[in-house]
N, C-alpha and C. Protein backbone atom coordinates (compact mmCIF):
# COMPACT_ATOMS: atom_id res chain seq x y z
N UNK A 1 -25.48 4.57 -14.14
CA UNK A 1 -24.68 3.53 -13.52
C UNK A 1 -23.24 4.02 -13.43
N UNK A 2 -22.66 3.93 -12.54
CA UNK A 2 -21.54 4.65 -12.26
C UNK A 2 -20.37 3.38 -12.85
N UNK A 3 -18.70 3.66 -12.99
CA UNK A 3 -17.78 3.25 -13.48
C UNK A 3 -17.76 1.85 -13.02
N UNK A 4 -17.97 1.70 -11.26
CA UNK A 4 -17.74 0.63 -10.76
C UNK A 4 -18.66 -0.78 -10.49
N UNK A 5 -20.50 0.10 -11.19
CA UNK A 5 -21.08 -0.45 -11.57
C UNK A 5 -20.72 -1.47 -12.90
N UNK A 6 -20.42 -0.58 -13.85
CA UNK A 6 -20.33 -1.36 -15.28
C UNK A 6 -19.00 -2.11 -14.76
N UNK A 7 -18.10 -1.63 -14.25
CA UNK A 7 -16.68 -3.25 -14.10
C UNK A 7 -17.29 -4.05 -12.99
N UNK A 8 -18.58 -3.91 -12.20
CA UNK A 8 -18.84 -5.37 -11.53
C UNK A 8 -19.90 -6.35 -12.67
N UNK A 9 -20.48 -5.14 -13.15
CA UNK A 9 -21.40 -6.14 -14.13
C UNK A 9 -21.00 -6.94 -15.32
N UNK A 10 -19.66 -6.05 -15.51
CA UNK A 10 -18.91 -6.69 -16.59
C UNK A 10 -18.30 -8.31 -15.95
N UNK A 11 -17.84 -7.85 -14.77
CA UNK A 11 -17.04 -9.16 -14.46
C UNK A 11 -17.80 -10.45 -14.17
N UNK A 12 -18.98 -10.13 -13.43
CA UNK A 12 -20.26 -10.80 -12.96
C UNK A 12 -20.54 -11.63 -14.60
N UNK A 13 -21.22 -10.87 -15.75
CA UNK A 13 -20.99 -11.82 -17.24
C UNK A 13 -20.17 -12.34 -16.84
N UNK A 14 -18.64 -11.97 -17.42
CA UNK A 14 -17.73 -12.90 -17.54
C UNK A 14 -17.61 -14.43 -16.91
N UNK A 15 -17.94 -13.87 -15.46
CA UNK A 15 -17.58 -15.20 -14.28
C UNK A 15 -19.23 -15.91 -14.48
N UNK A 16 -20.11 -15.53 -14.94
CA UNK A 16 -21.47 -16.44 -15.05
C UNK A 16 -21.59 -17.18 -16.41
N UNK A 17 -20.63 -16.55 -17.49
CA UNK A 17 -20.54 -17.29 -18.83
C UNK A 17 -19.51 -18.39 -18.85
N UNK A 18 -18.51 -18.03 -17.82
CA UNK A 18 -17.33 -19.34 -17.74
C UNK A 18 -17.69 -20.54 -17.08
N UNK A 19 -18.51 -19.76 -16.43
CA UNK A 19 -19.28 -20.79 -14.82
C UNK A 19 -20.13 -21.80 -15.62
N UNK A 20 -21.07 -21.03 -16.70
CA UNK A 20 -22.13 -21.93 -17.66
C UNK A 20 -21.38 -23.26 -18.45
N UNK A 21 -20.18 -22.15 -19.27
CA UNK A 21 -19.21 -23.20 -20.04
C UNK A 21 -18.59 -24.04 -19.28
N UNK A 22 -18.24 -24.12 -18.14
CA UNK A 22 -17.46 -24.77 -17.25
C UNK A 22 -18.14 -26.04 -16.66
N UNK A 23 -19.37 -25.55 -16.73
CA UNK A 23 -20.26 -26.60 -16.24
C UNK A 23 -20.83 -27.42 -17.24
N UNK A 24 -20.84 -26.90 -18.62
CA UNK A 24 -21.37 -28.20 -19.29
C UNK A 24 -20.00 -29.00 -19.35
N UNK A 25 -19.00 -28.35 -20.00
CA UNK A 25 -17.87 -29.40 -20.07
C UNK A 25 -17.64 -30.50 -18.82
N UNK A 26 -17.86 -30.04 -17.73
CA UNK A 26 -17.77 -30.86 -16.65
C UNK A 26 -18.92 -31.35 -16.85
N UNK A 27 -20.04 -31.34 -17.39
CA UNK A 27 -20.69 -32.14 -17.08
C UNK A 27 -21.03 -33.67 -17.92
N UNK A 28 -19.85 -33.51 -19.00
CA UNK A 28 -19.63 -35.18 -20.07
C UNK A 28 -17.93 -35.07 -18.95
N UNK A 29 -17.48 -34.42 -18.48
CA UNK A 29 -15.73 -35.27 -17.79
C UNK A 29 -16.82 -35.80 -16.34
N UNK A 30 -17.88 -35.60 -15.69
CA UNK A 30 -18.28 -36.09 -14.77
C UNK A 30 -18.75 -37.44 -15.25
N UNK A 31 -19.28 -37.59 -16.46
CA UNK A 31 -19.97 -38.76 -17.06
C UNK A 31 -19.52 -39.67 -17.69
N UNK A 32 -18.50 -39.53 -17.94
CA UNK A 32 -17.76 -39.96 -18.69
C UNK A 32 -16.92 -41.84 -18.36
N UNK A 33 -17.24 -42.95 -18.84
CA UNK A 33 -17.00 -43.47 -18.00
C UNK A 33 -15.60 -44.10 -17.67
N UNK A 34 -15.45 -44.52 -17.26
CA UNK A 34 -13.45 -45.10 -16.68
C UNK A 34 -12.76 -45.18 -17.95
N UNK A 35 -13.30 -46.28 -18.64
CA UNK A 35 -12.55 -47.06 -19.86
C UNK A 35 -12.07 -45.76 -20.88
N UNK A 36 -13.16 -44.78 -21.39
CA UNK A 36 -13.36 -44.08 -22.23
C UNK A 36 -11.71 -43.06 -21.58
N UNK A 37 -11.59 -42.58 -20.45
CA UNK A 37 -10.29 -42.12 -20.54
C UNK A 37 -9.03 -42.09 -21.25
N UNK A 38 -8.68 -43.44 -21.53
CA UNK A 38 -7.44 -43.58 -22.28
C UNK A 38 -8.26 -43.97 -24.00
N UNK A 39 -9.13 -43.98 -24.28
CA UNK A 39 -9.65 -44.25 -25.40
C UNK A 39 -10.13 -42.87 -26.37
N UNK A 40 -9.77 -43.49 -27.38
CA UNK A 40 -9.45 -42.11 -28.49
C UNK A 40 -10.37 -40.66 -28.46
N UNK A 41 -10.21 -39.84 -28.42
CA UNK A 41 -11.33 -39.26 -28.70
C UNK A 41 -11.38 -38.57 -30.11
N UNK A 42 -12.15 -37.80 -30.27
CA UNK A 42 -12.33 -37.19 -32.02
C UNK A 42 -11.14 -36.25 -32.29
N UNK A 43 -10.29 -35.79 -31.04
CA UNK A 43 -9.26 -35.19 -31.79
C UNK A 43 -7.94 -36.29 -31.83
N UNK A 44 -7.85 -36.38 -33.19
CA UNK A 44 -6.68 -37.98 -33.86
C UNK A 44 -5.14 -37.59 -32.84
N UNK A 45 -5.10 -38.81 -32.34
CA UNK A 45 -3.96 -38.90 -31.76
C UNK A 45 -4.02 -38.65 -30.25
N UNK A 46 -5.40 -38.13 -29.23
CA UNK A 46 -5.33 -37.69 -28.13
C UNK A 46 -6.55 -38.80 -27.55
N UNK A 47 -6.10 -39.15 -26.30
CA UNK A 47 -7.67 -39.80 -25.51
C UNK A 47 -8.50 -38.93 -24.62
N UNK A 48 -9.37 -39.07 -23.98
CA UNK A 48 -10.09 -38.29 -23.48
C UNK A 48 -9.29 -37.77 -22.35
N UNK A 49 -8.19 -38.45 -21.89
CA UNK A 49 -7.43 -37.74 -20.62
C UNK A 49 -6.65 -36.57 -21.40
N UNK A 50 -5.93 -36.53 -22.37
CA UNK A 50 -5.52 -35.52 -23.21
C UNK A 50 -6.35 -34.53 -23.72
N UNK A 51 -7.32 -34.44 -24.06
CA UNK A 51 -8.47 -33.45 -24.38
C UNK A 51 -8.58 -32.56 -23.23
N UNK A 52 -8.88 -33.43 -21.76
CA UNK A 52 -9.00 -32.82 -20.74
C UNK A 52 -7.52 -32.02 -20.07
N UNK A 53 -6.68 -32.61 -20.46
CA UNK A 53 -5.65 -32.00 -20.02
C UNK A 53 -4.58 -30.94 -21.40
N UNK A 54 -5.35 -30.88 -22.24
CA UNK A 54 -5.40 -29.77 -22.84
C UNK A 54 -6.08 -28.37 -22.88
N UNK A 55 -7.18 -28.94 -22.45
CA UNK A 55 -7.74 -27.22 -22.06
C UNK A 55 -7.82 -27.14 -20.33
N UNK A 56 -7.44 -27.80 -19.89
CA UNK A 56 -6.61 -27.60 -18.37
C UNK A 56 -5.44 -26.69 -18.64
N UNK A 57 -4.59 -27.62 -19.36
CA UNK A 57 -3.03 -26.90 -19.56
C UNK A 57 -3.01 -25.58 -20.60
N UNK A 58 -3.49 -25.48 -21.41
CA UNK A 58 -3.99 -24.18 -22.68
C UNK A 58 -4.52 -22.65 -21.17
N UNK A 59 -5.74 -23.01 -20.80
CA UNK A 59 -6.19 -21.96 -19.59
C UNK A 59 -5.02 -21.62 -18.70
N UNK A 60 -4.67 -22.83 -18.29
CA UNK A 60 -3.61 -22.16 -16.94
C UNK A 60 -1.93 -21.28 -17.66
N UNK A 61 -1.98 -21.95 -18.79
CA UNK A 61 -0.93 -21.29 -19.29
C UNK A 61 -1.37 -20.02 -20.00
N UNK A 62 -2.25 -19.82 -19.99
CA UNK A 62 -2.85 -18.10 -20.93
C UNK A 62 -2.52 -17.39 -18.99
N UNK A 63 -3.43 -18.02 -18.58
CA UNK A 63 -3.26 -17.29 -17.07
C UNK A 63 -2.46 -16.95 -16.79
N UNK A 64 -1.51 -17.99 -16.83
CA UNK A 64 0.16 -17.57 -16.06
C UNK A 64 0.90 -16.41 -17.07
N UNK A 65 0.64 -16.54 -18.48
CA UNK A 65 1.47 -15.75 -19.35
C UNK A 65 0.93 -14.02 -19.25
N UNK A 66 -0.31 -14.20 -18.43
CA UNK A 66 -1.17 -12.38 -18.32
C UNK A 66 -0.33 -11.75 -16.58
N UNK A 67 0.42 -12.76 -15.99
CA UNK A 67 1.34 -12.52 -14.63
C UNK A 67 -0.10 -12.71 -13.47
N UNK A 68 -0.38 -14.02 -13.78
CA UNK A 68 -2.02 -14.13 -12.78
C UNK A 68 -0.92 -15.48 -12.00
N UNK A 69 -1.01 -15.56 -10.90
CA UNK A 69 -0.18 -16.89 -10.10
C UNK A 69 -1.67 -17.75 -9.63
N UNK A 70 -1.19 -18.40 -9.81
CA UNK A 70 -1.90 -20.40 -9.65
C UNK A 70 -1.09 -21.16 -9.17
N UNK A 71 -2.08 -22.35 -8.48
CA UNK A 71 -1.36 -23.27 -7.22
C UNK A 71 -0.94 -23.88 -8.44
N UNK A 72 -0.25 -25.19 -7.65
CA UNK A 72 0.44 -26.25 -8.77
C UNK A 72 -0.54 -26.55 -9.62
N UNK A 73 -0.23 -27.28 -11.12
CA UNK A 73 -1.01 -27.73 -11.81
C UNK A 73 -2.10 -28.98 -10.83
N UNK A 74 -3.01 -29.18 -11.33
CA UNK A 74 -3.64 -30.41 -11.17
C UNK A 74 -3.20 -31.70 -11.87
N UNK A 75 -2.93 -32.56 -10.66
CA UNK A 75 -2.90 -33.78 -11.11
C UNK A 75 -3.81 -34.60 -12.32
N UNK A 76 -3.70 -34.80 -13.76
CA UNK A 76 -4.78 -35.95 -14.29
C UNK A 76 -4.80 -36.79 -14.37
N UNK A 77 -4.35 -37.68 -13.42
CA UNK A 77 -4.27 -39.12 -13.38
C UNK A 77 -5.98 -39.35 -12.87
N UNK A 78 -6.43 -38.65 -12.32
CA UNK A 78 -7.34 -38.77 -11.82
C UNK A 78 -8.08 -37.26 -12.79
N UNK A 79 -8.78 -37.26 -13.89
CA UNK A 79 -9.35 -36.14 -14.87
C UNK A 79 -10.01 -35.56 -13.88
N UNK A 80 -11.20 -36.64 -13.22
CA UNK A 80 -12.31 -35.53 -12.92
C UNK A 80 -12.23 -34.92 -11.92
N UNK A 81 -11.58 -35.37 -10.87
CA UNK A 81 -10.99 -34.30 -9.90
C UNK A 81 -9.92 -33.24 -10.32
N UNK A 82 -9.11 -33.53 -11.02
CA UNK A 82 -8.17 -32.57 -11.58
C UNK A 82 -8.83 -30.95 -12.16
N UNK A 83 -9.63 -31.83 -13.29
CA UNK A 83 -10.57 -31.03 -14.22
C UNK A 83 -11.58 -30.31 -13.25
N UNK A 84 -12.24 -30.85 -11.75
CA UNK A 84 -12.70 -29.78 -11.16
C UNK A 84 -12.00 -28.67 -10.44
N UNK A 85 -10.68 -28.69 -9.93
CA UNK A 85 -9.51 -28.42 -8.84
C UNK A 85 -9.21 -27.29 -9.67
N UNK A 86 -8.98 -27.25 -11.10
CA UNK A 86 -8.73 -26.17 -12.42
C UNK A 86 -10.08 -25.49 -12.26
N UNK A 87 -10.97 -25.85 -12.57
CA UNK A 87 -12.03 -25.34 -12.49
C UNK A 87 -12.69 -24.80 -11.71
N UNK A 88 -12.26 -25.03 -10.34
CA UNK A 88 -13.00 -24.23 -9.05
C UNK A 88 -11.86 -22.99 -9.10
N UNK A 89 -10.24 -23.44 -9.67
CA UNK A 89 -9.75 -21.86 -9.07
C UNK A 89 -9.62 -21.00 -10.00
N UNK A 90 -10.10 -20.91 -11.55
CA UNK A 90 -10.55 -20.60 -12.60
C UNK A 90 -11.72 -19.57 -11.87
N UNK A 91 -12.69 -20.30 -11.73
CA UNK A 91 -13.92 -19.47 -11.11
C UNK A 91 -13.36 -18.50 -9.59
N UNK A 92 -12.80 -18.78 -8.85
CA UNK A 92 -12.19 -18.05 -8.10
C UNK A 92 -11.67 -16.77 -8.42
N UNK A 93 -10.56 -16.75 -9.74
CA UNK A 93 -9.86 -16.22 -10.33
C UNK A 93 -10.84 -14.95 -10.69
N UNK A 94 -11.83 -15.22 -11.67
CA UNK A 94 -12.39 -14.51 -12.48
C UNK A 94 -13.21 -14.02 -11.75
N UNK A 95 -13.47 -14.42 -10.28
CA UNK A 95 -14.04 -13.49 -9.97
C UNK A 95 -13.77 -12.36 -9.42
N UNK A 96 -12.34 -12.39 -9.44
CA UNK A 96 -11.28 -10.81 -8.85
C UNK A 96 -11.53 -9.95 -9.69
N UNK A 97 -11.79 -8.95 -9.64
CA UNK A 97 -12.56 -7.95 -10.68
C UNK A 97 -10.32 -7.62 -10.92
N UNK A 98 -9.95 -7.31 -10.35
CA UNK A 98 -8.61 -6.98 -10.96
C UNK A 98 -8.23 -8.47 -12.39
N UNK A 99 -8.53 -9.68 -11.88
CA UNK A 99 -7.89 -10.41 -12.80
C UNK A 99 -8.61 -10.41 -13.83
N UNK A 100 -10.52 -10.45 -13.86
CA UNK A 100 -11.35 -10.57 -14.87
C UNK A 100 -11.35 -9.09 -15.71
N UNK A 101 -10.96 -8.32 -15.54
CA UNK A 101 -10.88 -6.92 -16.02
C UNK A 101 -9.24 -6.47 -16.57
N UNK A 102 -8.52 -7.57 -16.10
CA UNK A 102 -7.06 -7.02 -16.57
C UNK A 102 -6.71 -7.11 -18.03
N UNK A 103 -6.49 -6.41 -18.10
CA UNK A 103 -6.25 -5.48 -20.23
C UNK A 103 -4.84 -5.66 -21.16
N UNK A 104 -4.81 -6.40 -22.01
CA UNK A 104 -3.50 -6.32 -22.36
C UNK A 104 -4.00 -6.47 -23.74
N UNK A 105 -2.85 -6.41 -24.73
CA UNK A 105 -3.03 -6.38 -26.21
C UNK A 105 -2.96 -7.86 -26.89
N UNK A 106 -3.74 -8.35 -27.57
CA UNK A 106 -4.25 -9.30 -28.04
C UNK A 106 -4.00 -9.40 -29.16
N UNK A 107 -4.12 -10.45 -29.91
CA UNK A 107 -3.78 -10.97 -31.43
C UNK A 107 -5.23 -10.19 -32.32
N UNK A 108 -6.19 -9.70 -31.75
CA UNK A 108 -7.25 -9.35 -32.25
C UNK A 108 -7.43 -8.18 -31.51
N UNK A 109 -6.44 -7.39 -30.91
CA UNK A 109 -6.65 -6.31 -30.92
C UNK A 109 -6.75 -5.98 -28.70
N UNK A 110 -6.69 -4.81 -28.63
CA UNK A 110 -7.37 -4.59 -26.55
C UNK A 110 -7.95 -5.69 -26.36
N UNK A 111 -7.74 -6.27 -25.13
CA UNK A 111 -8.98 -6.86 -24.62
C UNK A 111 -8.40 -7.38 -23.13
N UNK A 112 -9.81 -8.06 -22.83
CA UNK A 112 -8.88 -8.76 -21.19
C UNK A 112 -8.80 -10.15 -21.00
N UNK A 113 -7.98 -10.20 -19.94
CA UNK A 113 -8.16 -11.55 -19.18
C UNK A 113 -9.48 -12.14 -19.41
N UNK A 114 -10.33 -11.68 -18.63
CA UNK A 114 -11.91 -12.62 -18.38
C UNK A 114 -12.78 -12.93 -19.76
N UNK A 115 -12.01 -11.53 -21.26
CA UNK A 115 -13.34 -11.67 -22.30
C UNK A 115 -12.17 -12.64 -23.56
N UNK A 116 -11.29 -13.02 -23.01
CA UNK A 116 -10.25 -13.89 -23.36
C UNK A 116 -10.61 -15.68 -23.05
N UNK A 117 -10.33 -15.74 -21.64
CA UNK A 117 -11.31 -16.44 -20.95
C UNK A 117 -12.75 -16.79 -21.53
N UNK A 118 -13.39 -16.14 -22.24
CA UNK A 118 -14.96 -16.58 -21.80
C UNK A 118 -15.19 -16.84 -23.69
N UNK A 119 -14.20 -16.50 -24.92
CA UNK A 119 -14.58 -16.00 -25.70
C UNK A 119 -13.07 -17.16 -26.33
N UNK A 120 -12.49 -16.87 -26.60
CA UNK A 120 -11.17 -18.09 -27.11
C UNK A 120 -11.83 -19.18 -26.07
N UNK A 121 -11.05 -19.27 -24.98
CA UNK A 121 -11.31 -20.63 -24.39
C UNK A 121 -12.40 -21.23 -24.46
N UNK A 122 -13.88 -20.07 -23.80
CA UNK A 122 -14.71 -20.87 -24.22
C UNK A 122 -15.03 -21.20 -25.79
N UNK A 123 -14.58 -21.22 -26.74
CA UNK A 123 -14.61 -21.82 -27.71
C UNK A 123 -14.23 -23.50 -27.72
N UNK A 124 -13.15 -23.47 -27.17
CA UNK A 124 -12.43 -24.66 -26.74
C UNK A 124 -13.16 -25.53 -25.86
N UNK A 125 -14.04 -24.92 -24.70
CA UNK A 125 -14.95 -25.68 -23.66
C UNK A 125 -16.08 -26.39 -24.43
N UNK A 126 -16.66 -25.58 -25.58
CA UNK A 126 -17.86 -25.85 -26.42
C UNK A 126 -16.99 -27.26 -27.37
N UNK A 127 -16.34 -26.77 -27.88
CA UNK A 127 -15.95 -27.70 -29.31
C UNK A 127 -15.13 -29.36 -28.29
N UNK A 128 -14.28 -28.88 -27.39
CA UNK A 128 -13.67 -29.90 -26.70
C UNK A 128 -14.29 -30.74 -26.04
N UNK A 129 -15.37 -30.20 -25.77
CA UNK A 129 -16.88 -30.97 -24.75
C UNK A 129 -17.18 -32.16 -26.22
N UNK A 130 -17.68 -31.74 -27.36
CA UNK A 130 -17.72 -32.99 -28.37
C UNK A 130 -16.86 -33.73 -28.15
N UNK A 131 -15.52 -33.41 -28.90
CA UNK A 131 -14.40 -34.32 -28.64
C UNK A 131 -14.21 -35.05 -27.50
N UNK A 132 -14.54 -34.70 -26.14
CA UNK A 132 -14.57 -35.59 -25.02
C UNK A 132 -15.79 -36.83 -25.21
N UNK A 133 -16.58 -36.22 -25.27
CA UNK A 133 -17.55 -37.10 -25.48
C UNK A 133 -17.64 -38.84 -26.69
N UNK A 134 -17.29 -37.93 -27.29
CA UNK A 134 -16.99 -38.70 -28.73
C UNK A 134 -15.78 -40.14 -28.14
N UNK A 135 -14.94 -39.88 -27.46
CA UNK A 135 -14.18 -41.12 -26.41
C UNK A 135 -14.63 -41.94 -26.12
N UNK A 136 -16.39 -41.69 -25.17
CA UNK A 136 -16.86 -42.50 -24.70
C UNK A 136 -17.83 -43.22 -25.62
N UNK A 137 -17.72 -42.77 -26.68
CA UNK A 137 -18.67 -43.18 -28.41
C UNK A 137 -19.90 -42.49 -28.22
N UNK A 138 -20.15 -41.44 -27.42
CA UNK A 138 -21.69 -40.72 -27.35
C UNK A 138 -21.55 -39.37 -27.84
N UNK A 139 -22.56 -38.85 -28.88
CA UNK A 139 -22.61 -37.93 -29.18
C UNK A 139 -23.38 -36.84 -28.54
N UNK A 140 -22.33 -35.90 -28.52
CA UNK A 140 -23.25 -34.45 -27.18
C UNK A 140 -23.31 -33.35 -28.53
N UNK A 141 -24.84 -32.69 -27.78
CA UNK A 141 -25.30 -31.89 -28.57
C UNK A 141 -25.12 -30.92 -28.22
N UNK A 142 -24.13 -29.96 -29.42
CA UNK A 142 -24.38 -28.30 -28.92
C UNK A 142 -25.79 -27.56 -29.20
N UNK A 143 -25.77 -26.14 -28.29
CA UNK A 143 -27.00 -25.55 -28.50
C UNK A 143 -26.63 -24.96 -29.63
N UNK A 144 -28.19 -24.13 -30.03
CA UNK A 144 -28.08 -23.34 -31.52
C UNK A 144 -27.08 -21.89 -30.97
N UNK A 145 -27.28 -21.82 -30.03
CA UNK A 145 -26.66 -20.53 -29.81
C UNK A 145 -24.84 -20.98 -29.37
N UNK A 146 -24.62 -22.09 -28.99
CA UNK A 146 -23.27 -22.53 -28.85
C UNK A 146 -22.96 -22.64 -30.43
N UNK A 147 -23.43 -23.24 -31.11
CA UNK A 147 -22.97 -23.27 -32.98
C UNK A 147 -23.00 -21.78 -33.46
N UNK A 148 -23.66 -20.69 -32.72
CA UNK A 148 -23.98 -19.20 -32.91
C UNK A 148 -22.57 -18.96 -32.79
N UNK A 149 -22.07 -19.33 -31.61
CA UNK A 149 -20.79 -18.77 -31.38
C UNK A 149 -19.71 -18.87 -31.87
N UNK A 150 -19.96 -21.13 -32.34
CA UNK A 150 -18.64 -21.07 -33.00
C UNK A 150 -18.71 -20.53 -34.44
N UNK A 151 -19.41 -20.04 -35.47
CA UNK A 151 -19.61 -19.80 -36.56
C UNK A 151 -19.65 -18.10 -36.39
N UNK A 152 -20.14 -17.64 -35.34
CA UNK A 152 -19.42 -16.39 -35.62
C UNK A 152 -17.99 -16.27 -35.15
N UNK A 153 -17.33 -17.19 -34.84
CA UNK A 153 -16.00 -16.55 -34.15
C UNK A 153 -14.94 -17.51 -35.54
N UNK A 154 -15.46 -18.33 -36.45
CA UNK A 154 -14.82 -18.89 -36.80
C UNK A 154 -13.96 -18.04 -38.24
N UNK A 155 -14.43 -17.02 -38.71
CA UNK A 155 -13.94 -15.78 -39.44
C UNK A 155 -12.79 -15.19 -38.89
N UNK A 156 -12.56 -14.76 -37.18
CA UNK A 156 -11.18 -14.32 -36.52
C UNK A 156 -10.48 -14.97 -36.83
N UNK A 157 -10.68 -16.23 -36.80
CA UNK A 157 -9.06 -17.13 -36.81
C UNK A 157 -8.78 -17.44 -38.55
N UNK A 158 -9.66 -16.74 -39.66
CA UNK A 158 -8.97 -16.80 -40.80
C UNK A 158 -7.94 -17.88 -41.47
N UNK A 159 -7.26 -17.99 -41.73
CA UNK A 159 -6.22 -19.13 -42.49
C UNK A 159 -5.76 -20.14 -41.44
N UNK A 160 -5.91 -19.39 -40.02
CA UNK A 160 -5.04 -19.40 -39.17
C UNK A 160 -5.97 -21.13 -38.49
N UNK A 161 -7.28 -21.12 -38.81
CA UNK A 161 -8.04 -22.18 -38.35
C UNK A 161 -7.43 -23.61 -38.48
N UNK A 162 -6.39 -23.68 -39.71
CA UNK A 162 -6.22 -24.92 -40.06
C UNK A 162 -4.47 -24.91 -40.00
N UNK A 163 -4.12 -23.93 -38.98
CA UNK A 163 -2.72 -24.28 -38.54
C UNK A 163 -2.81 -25.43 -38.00
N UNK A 164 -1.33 -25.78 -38.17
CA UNK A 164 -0.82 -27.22 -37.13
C UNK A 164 -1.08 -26.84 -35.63
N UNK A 165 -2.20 -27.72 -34.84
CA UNK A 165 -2.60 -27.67 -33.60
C UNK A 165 -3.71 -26.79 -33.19
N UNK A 166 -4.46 -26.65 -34.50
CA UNK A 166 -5.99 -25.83 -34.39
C UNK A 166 -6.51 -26.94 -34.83
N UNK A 167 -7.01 -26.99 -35.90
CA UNK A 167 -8.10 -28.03 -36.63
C UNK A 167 -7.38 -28.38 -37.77
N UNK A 168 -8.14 -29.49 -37.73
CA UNK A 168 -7.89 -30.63 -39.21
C UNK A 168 -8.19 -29.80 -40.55
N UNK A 169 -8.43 -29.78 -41.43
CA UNK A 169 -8.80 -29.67 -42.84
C UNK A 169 -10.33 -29.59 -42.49
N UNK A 170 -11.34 -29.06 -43.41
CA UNK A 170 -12.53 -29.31 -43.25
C UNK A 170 -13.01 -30.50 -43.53
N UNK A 171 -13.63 -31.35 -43.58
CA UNK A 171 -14.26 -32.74 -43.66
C UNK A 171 -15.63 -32.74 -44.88
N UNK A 172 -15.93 -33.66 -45.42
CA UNK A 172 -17.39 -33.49 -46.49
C UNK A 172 -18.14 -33.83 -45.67
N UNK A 173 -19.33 -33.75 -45.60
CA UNK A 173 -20.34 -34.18 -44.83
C UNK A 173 -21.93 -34.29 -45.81
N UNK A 174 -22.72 -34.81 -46.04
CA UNK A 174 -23.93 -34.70 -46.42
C UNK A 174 -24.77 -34.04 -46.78
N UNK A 175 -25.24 -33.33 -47.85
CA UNK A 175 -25.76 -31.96 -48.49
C UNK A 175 -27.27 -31.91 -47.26
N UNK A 176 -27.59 -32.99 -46.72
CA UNK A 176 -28.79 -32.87 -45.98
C UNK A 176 -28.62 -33.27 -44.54
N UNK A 177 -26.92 -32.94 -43.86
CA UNK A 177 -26.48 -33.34 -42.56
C UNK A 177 -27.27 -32.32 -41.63
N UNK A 178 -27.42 -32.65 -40.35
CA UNK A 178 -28.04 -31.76 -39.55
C UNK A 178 -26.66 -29.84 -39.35
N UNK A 179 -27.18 -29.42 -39.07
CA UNK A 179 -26.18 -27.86 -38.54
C UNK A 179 -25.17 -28.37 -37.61
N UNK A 180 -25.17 -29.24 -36.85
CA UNK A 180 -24.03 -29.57 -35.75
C UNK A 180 -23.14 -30.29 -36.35
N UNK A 181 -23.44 -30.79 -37.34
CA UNK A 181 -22.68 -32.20 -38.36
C UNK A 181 -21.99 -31.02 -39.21
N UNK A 182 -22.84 -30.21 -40.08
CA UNK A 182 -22.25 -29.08 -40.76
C UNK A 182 -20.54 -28.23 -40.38
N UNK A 183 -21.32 -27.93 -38.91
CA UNK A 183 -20.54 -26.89 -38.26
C UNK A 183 -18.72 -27.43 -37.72
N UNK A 184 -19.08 -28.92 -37.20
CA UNK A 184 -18.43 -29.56 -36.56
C UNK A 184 -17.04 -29.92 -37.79
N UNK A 185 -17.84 -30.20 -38.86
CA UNK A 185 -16.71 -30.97 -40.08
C UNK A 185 -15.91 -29.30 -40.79
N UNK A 186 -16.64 -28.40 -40.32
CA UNK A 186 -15.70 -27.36 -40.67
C UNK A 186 -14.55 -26.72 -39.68
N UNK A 187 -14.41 -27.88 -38.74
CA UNK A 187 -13.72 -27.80 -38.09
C UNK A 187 -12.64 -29.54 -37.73
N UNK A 188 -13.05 -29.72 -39.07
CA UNK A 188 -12.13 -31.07 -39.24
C UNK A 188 -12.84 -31.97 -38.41
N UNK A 189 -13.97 -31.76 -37.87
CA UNK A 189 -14.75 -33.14 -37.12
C UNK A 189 -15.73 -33.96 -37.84
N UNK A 190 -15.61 -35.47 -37.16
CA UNK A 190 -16.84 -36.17 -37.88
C UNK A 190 -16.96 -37.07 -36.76
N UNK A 191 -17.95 -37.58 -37.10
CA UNK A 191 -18.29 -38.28 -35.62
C UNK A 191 -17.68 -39.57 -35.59
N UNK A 192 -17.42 -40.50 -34.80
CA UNK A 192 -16.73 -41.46 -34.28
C UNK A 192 -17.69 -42.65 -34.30
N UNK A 193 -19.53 -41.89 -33.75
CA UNK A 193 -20.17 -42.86 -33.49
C UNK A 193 -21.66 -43.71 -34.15
């Protein structure tokens, strides 16, 4: 397989793993119903329009800070159009093999745009998708392999997990709670509902 093989196949992952994550999260902000917007969600102090317009605003600002240009922000007065408008030029984006392949030095060392994208954020798409949900008082289930991810990635962020504006403290939970209940309270979550 030649050079330009492995950077389309590389980028192709990238843009089909964001596309996956992108789509479940959209798929509790599509469901989500009116009221539940301004109503709390599991992260204390934010409603579901804030959740959503945190990993709106978190993505576009990693973007802009790698020298990637984006139209104006999206409006969230209106989430679910907003939250798709981010999301269609997100997928656009990543699929420029220059932007999904672009390399800069990281808090964890080389890496790029797109495995930045698909690997931090989507962390945020997985765990923030609860927290959205949790607004509307319904509990969404991650897969075993989404809890795969956050439990292996949850060792990188070291001490650093329970800075001000990562996660809460860990939470107690039930010596016989299910793995999502487990996983979730070690990340300062408990359910709402």
């Amino acid at each position: 397989m030649t050079t330009t093989s492995n950077t389309t196949a590389s980028k192709n992952l990238v843009l089909d793993r964001y596309a996956d994550l992108a789509h479940r999260f959209g798929s509790v902000v599509d469901t989500l119903p009116p009221e539940a917007w301004d109503s709390p969600s599991a992260c204390e102090g934010w409603t579901g329009r804030d959740v959503v317009a945190h990993v709106v605003g978190t993505q576009r600002g990693f973007l802009r800070s790698r020298g990637i240009e984006l139209d104006a922000d999206p409006s969230l007065e209106d989430a679910v159009a907003g939250w798709h408008a981010h999301e269609e030029e997100t997928r656009q984006l990543l699929a420029d093999e220059a932007v999904a392949t672009l390399e800069y030095d990281g808090l964890f060392g080389r890496t790029t745009v797109g495995a930045t994208i698909v690997n931090f954020y989507g962390f945020d798409l997985v765990v923030h998708r609860w927290d959205l949900a949790q607004a509307a008082q319904r509990d969404e289930r991650l897969t075993d392999e989404e809890l795969d991810a956050i439990e292996t990635a949850l060792p990188a962020f070291g001490e650093h997990l329970y800075d001000d504006g990562v996660c809460k403290p860990a939470v107690a939970v039930a010596r016989d709670a299910d793995r999502q209940t487990k996983v979730l309270a070690r990340l300062g979550r408990s359910r709402r509902v």
